[in-house]
Structure formats: C-alpha cells, structure tokens
N, C-alpha and C. Protein backbone atom coordinates (compact mmCIF):
# COMPACT_ATOMS: atom_id res chain seq x y z
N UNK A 1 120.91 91.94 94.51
CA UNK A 1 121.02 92.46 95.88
C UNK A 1 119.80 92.12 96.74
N UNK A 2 118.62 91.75 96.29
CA UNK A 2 117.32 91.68 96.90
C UNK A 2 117.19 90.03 97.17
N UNK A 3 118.10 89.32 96.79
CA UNK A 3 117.89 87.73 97.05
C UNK A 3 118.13 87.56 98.37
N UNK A 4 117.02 86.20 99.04
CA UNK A 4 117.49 86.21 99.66
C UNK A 4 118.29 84.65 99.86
N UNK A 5 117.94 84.15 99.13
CA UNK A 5 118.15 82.25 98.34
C UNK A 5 120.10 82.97 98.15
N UNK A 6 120.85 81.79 98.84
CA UNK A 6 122.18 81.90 98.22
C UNK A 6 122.71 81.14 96.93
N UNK A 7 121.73 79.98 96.95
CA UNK A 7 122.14 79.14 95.77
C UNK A 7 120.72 79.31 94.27
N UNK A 8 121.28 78.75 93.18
CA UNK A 8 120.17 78.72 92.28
C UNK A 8 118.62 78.39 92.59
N UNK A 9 117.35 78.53 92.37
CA UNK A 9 116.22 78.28 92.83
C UNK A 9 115.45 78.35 91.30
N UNK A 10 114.45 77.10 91.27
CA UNK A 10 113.93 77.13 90.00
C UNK A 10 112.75 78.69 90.31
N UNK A 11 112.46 78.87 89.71
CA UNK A 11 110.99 80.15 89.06
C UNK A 11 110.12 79.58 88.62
N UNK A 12 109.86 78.58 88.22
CA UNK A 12 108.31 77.96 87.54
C UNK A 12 107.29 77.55 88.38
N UNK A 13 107.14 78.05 89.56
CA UNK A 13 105.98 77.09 90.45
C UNK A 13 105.05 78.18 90.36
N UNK A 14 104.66 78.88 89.23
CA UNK A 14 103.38 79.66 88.76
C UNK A 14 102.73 78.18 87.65
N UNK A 15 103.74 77.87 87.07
CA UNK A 15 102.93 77.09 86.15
C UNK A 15 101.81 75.55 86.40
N UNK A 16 102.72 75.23 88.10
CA UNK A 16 102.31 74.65 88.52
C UNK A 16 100.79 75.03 89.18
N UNK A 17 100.69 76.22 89.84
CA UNK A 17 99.79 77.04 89.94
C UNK A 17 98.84 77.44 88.88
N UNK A 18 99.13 77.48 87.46
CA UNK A 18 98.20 77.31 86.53
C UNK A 18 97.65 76.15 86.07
N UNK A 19 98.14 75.20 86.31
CA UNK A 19 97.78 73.99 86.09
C UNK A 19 96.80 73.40 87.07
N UNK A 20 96.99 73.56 88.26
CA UNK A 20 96.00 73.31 89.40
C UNK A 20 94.84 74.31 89.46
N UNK A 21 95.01 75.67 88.88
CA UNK A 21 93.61 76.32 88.91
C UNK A 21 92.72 75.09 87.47
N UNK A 22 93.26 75.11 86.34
CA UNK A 22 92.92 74.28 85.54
C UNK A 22 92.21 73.14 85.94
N UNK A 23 93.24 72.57 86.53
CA UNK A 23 92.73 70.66 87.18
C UNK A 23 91.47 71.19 87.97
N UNK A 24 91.35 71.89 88.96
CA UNK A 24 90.68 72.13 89.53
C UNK A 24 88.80 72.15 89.06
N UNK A 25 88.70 72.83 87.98
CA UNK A 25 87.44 73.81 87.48
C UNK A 25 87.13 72.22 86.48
N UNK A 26 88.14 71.54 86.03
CA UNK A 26 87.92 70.28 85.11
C UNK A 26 87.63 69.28 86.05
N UNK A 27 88.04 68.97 87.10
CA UNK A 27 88.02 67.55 87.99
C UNK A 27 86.22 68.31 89.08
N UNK A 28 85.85 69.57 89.43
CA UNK A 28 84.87 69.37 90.34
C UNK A 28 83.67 69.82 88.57
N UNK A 29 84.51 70.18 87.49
CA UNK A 29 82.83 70.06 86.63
C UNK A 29 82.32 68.79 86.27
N UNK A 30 83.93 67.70 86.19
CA UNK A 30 83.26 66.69 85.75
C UNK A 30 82.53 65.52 86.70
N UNK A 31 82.97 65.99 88.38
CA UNK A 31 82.30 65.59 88.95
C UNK A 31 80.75 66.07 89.49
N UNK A 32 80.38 67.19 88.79
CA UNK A 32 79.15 67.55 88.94
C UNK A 32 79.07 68.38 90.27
N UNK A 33 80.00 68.85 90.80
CA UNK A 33 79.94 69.66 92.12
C UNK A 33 79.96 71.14 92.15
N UNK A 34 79.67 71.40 91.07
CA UNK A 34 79.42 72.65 90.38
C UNK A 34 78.77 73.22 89.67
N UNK A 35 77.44 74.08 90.35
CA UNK A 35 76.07 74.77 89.36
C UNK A 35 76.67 75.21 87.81
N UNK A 36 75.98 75.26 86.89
CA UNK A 36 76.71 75.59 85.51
C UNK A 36 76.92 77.44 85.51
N UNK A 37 76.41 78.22 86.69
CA UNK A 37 76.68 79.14 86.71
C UNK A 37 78.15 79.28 86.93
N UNK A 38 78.03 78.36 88.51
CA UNK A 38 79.99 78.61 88.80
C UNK A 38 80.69 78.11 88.45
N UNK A 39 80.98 77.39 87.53
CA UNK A 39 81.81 76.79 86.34
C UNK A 39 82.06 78.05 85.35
N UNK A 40 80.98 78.56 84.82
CA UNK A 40 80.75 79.32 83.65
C UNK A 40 81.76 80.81 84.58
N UNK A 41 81.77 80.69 85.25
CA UNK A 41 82.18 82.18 86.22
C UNK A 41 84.15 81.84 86.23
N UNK A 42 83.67 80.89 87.00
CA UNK A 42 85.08 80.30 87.18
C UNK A 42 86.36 80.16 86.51
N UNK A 43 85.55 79.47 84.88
CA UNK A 43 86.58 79.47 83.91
C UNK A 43 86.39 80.86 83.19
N UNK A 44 85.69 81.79 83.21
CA UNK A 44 85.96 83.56 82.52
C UNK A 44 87.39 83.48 83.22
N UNK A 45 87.17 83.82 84.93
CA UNK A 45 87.87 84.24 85.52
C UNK A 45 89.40 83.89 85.36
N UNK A 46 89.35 82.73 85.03
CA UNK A 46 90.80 81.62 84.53
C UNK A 46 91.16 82.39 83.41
N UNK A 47 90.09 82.50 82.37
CA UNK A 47 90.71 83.13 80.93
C UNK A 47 91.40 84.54 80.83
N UNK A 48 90.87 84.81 81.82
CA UNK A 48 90.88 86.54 82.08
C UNK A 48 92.53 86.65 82.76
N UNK A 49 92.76 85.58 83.47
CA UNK A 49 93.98 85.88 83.90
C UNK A 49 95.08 85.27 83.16
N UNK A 50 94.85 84.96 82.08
CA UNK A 50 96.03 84.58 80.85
C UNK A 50 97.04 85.13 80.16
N UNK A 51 96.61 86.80 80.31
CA UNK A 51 97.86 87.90 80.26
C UNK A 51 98.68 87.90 81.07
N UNK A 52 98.12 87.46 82.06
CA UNK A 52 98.83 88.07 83.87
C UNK A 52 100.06 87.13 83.82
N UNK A 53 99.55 85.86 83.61
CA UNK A 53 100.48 84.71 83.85
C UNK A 53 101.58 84.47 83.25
N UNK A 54 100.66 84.90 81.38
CA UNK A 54 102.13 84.70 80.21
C UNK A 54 102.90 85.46 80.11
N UNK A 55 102.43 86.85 80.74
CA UNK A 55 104.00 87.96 81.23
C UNK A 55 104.94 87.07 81.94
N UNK A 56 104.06 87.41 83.07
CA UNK A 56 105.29 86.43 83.99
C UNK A 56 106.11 85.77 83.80
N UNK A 57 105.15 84.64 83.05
CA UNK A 57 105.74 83.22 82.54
C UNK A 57 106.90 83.20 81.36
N UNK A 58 106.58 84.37 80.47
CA UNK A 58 107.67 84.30 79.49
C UNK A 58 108.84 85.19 80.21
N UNK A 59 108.74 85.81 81.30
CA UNK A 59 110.17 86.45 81.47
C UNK A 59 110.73 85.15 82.43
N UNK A 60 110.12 84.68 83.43
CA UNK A 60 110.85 83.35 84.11
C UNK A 60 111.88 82.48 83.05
N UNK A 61 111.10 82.23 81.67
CA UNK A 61 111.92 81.28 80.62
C UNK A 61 113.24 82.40 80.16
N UNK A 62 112.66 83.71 79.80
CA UNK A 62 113.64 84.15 78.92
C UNK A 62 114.58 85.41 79.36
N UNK A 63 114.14 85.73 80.90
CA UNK A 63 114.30 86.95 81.38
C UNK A 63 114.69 88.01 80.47
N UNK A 64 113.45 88.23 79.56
CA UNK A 64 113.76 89.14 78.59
C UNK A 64 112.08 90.37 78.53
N UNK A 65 111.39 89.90 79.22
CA UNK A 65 110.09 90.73 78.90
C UNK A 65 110.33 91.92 80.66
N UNK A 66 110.75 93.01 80.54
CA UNK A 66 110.35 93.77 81.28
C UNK A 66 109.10 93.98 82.21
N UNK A 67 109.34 95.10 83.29
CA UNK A 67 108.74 94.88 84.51
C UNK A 67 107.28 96.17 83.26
N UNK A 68 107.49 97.10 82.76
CA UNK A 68 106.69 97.63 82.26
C UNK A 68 105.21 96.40 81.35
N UNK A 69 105.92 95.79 80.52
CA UNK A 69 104.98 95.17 79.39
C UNK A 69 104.20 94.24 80.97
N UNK A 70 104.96 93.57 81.66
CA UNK A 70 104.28 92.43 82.98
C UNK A 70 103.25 93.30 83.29
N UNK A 71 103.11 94.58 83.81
CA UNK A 71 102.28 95.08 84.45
C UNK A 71 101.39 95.27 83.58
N UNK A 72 101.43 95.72 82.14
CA UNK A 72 100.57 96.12 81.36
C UNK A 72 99.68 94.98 81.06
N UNK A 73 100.28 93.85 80.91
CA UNK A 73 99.36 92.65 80.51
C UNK A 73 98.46 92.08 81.71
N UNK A 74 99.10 92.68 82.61
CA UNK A 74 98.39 92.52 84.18
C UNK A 74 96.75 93.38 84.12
N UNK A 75 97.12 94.42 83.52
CA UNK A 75 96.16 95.28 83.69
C UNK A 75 95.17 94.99 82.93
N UNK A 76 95.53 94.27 81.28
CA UNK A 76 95.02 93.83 80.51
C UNK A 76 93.73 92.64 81.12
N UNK A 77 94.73 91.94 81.85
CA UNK A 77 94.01 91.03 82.75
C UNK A 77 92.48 91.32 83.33
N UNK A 78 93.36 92.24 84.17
CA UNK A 78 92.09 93.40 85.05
C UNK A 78 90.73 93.78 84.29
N UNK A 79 91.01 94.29 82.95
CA UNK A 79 90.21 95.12 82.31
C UNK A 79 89.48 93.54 81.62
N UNK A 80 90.15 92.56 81.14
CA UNK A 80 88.71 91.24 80.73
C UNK A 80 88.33 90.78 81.85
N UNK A 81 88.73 90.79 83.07
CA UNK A 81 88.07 90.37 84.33
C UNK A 81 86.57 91.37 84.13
N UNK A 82 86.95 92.45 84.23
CA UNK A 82 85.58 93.45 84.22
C UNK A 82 84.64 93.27 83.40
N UNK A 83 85.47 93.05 81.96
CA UNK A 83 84.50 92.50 80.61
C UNK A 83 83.66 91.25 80.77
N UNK A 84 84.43 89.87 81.38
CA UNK A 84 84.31 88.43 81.36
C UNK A 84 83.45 88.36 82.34
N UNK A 85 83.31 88.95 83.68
CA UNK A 85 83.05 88.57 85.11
C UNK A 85 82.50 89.59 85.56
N UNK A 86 83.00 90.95 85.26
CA UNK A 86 82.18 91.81 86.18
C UNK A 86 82.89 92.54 87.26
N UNK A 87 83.89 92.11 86.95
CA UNK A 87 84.74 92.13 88.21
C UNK A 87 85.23 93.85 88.39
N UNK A 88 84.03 95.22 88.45
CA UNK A 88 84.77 96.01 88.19
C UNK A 88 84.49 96.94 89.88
N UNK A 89 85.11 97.69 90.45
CA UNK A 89 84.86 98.44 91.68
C UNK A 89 83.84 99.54 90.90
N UNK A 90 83.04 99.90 92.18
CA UNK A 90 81.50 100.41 91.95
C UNK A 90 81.74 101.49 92.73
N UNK A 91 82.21 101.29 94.14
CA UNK A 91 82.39 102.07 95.02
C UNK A 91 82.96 101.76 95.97
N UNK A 92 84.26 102.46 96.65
CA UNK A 92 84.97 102.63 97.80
C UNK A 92 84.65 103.03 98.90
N UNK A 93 82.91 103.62 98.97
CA UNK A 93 82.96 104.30 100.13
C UNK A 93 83.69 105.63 101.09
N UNK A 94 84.28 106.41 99.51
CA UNK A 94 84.74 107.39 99.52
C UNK A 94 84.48 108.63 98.54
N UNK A 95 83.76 109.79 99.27
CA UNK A 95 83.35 110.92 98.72
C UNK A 95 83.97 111.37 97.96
N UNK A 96 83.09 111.83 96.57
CA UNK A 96 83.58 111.89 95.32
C UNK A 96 84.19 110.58 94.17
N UNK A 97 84.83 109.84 94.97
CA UNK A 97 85.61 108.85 94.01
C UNK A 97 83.96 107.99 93.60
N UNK A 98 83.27 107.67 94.20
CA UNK A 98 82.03 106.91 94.28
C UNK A 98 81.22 107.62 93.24
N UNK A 99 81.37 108.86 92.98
CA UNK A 99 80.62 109.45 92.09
C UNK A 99 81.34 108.82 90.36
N UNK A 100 82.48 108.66 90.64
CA UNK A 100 83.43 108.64 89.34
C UNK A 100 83.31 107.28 88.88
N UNK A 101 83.48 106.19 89.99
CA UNK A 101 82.73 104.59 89.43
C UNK A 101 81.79 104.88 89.29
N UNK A 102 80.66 105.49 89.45
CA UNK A 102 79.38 104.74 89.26
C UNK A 102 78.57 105.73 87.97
N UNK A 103 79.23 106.80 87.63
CA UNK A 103 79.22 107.24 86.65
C UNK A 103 79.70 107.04 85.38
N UNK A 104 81.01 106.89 85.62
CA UNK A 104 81.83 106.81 84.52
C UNK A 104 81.89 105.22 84.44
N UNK A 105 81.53 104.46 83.38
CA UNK A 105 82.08 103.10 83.42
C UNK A 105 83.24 102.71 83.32
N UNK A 106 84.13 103.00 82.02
CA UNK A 106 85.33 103.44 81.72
C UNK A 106 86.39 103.60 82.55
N UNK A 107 86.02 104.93 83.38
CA UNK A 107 86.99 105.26 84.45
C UNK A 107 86.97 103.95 85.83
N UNK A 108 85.55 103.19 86.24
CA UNK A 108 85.69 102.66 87.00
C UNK A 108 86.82 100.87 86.48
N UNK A 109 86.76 100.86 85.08
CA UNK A 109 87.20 99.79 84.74
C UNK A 109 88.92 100.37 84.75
N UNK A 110 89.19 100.93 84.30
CA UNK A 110 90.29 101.38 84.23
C UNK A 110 91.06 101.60 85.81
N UNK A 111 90.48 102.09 86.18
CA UNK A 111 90.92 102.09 88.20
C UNK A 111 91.01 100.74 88.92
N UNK A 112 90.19 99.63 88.45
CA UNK A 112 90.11 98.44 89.16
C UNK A 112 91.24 98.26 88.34
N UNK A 113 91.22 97.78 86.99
CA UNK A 113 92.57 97.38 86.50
C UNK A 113 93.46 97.71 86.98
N UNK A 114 93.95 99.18 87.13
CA UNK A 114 95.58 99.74 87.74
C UNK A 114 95.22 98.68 89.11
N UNK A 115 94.52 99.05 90.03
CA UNK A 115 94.63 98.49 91.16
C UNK A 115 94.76 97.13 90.93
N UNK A 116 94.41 96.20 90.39
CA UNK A 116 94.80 94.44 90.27
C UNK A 116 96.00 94.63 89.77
N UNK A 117 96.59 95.36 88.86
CA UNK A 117 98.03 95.65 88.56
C UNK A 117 99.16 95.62 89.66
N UNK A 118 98.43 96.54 90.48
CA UNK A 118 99.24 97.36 91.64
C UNK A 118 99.94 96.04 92.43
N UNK A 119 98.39 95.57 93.43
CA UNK A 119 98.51 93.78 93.93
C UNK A 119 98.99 93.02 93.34
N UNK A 120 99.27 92.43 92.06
CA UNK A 120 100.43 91.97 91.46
C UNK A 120 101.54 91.94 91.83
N UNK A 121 101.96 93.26 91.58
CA UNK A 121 103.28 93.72 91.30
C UNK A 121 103.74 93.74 92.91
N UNK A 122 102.28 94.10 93.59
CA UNK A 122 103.14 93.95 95.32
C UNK A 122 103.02 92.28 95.68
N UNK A 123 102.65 91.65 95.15
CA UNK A 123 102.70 90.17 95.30
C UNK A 123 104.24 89.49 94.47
N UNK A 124 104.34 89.87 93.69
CA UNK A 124 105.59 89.49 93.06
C UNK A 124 106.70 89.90 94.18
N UNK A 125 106.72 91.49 94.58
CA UNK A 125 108.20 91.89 95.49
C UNK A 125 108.17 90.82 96.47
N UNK A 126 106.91 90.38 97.25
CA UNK A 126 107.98 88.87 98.31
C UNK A 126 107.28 87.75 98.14
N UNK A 127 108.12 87.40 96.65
CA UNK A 127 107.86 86.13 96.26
C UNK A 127 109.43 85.82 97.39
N UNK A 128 110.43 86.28 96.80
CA UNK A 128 111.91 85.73 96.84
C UNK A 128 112.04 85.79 98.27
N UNK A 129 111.24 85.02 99.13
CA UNK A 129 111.27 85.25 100.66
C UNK A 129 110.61 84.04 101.43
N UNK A 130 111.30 83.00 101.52
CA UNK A 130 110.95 81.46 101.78
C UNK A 130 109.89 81.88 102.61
N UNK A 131 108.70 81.40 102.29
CA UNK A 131 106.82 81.15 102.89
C UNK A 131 106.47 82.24 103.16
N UNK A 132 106.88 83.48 102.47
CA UNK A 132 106.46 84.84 102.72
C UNK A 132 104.86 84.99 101.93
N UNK A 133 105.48 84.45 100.78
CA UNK A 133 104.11 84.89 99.89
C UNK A 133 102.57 84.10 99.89
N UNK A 134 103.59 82.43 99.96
CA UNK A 134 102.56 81.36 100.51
C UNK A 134 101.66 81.70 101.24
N UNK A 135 102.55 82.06 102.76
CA UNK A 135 101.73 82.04 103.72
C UNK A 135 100.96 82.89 103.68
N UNK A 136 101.10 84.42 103.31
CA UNK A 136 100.49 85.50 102.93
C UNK A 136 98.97 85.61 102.47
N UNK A 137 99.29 85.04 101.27
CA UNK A 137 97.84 84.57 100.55
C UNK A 137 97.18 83.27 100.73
N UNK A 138 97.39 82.63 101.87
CA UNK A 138 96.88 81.59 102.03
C UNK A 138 95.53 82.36 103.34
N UNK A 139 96.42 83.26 104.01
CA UNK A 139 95.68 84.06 105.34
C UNK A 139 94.28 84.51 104.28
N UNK A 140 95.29 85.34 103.56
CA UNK A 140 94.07 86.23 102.24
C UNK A 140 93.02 85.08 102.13
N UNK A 141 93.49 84.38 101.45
CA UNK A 141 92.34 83.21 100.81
C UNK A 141 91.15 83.22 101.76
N UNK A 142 91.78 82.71 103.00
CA UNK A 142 90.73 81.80 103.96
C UNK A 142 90.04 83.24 104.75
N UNK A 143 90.07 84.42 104.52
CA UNK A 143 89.58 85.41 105.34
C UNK A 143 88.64 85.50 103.88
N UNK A 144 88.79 85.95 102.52
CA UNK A 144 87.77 85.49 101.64
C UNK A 144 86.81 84.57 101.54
N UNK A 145 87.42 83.37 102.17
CA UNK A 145 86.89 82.53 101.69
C UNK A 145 85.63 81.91 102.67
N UNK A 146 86.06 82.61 103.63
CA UNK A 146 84.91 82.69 105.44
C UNK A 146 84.17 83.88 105.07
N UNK A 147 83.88 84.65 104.17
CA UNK A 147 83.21 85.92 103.76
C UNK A 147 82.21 85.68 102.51
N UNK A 148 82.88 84.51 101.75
CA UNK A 148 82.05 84.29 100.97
C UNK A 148 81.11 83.02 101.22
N UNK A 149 81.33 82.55 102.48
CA UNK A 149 80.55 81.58 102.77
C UNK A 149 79.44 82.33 103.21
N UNK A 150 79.41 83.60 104.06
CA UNK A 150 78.49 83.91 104.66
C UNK A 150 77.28 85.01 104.04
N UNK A 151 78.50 85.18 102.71
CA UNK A 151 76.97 86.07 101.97
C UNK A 151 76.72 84.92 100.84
N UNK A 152 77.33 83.64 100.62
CA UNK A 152 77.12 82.60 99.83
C UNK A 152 77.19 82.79 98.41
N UNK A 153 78.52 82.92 98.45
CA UNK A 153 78.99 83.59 96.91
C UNK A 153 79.90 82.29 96.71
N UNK A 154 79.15 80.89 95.82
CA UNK A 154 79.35 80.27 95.52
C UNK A 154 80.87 80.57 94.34
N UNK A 155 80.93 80.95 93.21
CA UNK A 155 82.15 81.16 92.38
C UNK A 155 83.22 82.03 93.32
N UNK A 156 83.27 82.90 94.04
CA UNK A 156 84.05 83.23 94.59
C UNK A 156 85.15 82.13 95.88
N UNK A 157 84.03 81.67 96.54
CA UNK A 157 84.04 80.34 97.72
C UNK A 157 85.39 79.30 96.57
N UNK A 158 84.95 79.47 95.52
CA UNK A 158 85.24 77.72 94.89
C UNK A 158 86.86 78.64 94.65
N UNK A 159 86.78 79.51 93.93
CA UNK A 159 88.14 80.24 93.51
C UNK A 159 89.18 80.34 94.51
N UNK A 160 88.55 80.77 95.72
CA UNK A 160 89.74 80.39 96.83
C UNK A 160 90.25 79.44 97.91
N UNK A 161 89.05 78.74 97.30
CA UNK A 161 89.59 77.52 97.87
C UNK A 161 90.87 76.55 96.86
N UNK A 162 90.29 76.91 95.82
CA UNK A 162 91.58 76.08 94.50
C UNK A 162 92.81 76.70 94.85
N UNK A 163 92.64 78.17 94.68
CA UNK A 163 94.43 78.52 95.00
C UNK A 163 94.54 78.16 96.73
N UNK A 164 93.93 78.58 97.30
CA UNK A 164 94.10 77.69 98.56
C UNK A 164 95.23 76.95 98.68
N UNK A 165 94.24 75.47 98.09
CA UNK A 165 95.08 74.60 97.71
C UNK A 165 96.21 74.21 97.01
N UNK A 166 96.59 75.16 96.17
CA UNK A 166 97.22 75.18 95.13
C UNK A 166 98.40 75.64 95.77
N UNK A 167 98.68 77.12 97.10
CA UNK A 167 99.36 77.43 97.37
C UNK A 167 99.74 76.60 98.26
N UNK A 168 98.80 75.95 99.14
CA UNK A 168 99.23 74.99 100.07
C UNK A 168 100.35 73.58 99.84
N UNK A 169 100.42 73.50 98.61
CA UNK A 169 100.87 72.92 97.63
C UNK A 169 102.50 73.37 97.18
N UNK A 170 102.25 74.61 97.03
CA UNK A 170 103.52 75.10 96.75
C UNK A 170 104.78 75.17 97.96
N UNK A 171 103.64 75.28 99.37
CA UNK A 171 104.77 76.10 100.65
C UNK A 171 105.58 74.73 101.08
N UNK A 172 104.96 73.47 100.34
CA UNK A 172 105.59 72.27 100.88
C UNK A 172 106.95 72.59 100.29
N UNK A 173 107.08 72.91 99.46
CA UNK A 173 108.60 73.46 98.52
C UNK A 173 109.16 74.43 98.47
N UNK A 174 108.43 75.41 98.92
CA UNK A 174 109.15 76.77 99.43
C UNK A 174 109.37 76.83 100.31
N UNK A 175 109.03 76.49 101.58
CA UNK A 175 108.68 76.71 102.57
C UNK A 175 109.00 75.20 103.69
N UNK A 176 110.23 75.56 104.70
CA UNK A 176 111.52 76.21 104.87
C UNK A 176 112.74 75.94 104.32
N UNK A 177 113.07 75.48 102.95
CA UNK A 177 114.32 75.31 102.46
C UNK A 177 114.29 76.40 101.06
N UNK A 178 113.03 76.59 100.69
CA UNK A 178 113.24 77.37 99.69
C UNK A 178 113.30 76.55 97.95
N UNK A 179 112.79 75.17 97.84
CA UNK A 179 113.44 74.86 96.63
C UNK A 179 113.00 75.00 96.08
N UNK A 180 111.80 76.20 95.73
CA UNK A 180 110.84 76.42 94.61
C UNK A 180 110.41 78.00 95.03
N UNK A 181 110.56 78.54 93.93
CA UNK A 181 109.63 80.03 93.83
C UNK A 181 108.65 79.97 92.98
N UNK A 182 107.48 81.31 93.30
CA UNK A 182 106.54 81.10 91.79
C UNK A 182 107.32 81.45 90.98
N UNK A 183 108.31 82.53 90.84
CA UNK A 183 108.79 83.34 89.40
C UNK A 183 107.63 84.48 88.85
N UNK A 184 107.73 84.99 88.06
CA UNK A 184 107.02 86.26 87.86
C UNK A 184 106.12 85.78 87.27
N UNK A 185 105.94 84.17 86.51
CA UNK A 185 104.53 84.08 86.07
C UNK A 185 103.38 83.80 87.37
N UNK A 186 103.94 82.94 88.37
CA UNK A 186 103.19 82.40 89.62
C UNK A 186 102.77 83.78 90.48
N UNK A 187 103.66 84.37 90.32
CA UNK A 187 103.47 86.04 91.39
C UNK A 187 102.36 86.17 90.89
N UNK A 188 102.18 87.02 89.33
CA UNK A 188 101.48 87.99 88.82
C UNK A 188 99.96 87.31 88.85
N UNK A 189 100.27 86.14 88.70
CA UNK A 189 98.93 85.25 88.48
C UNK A 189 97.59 85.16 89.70
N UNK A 190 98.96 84.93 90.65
CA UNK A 190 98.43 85.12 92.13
C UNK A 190 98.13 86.27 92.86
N UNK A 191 98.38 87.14 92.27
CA UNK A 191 98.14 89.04 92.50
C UNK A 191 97.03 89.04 92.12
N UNK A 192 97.06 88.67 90.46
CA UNK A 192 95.78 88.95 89.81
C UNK A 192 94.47 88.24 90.47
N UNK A 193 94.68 86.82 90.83
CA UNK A 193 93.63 86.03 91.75
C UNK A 193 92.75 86.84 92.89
N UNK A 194 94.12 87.40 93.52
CA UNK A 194 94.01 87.66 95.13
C UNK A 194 93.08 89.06 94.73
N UNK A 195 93.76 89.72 94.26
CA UNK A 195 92.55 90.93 93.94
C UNK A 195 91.34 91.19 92.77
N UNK A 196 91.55 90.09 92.29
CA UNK A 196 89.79 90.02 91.42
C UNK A 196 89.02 89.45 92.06
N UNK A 197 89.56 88.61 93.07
CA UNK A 197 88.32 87.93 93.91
C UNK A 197 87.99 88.78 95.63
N UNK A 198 89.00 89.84 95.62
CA UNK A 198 88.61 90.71 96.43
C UNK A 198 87.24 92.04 95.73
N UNK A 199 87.67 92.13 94.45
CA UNK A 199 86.98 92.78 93.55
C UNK A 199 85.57 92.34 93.80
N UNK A 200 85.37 90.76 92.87
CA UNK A 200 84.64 90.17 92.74
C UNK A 200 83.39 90.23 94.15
N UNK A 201 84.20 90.22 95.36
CA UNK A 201 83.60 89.94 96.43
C UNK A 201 82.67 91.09 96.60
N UNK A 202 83.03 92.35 96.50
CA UNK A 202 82.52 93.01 96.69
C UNK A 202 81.38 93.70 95.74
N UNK A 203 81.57 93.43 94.76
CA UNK A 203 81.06 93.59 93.17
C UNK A 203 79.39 92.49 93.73
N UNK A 204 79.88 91.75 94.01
CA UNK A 204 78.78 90.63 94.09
C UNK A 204 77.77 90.74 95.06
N UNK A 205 78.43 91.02 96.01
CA UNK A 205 77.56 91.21 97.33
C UNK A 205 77.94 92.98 97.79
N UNK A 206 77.03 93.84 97.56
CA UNK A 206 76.99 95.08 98.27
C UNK A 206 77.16 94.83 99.52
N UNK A 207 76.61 94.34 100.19
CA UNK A 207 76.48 94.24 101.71
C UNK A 207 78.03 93.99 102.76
N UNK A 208 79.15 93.60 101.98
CA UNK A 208 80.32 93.69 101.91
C UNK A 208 80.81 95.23 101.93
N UNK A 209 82.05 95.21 102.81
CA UNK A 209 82.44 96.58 102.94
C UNK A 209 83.60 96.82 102.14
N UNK A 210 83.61 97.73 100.80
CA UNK A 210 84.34 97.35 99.72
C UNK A 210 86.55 97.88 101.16
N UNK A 211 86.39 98.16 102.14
CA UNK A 211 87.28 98.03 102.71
C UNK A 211 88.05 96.83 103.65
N UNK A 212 86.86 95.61 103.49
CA UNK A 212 87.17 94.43 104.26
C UNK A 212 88.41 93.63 102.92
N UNK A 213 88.37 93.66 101.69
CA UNK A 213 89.45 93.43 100.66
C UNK A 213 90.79 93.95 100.74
C-alpha cells in the first residue's frame, strides 16, 4: 500500500553505495590525499557500519530478516561507531540529559545508538519515493560538509563528500523514472552515515551546536 513505483524496481543500490564508500577510502589512500589519521578514522567508520548494511542487505536478497533484528544491528552499528571512532553524544544542551552523557558513559553510548537507529529507520521510510531520499541527504551532506570545512574536521569533510558522491550517483537512476532504489541495505547504511557524522561532528568540535545536526 505504501509504494509508490507501479512496476517492479530493483533494491540493491545500497550495495552500490557500499562499494563506493569502499572505492573511495582505497583510490584517495592510494593516492596519498589522505593524512594516516583520516584514513585510519575513515575506514573504523566504514567497519562500524557493517551491521547496518548486512541487515538491510540480507532482507533486500531474502525478504526474510525483519524490521526488529534491522534496527538492532543498526544500533549495533551505533554502539562500534562509539567504540571505533568516538562517535558518542556528550551533550545536547539540555538540562539534566547533559548530566546523564557526561556521567554515565554507558548511558551516553546507548542513547547515541537508539538515536543512529532512529535516523535509519527514518531514512529507510522515503527511500520508495523517486529523489526523495537522494535529494534529502545530499542537502544533509553538503550543510555537513560546509561545517566541517570551517571548524576543519578533515575525516568528517572526506566522509561526506564520498556519500555525496555516491548518492549523486544513485539519483541519476532514481531520480525521475525511478529505476533503482537503495533497498533496506542502502537506507540503513545511509541513516547510519548521515547520523554518525552528525554525531561525529559534534563529538569533534565542541564549538558546534550539538542542535545544528
């Protein structure tokens, strides 16, 4: 009932999307355009999102893995982002909750996770919506990606510029006939992106208003 495609539409243009974050981090290390810090950052961040994707990715093949286990491996995601990268919220800028990140480690890892979960799962609902999602996170990207130029958050800068590209890539095919979706591995993957590097942004640079994400 929620389609809006009348005819069949493939689901795999996440994998394509994993493959270009890949090409990406391999083609600018081996060209040397990359400090060994943001390489080393870059590919955590890739590894970290390997739950996110193979949910996805195995229900696109088999439509057999539920919307419960997707989110959980999402979260899974979330929680080695925090481990791998760092990637965990510190503070919201909201009384009391600020006391609970910056106290509790635990609790603050566990809260960023649900929340990269959350963005997921709202990134997946308009995939099925010719250049909805594209265009969406392409806006996201480049408002990141003008934020991290200016507090010069090199690994963050490089991360959105790849899906950037990557999505820019995709809307040629989605976008206006529709002949390609991500499918639930490309969604979740791209949820998980969009909000660890909103995470990230703010994690990295205090001076960032953890409400500009």
């Amino acid at each position: 009932p929620q389609k809006f495609h009348a005819v069949a539409v493939p689901r795999i243009g996440g994998l394509a999307i994993a493959c270009a974050i890949g090409t990406a981090i391999i083609s600018l290390d081996t060209m040397n355009l990359l400090s060994t810090t943001t390489a080393h950052g870059y590919a955590l961040l890739a590894l970290a999102a390997g739950p996110a994707f193979a949910g996805g990715f195995a229900e696109d093949l088999t439509k057999k893995v539920g919307v419960l286990p997707r989110l959980l491996l999402t979260i899974v995601s979330g929680v080695l982002a925090s481990l791998l990268v760092g990637a965990t919220l510190d503070h919201l800028d909201v009384f009391g909750l600020d006391n609970l990140l910056q106290y509790w480690p635990l609790f603050a890892i566990l809260f960023t996770a649900f929340a990269v979960g959350g963005v997921a799962n709202a990134i997946n609902i308009i995939d099925g919506y010719n250049g909805l999602v594209g265009g969406y996170s392409i806006i996201v990207l480049a408002a990141l990606a003008w934020v991290s130029v200016q507090v010069g958050d090199q690994i963050v800068l490089i991360a959105c510029l790849t899906m950037l590209g990557a999505m820019a890539g995709f809307l040629v095919w989605n976008w206006p006939y529709g002949k390609l979706f991500l499918g639930d591995g490309g969604a979740y993957l791209l949820g998980f992106w969009l909000a660890e590097l909103g995470v990230l942004l703010v994690a990295r640079n205090p001076q960032v208003s953890p409400w500009f994400p």
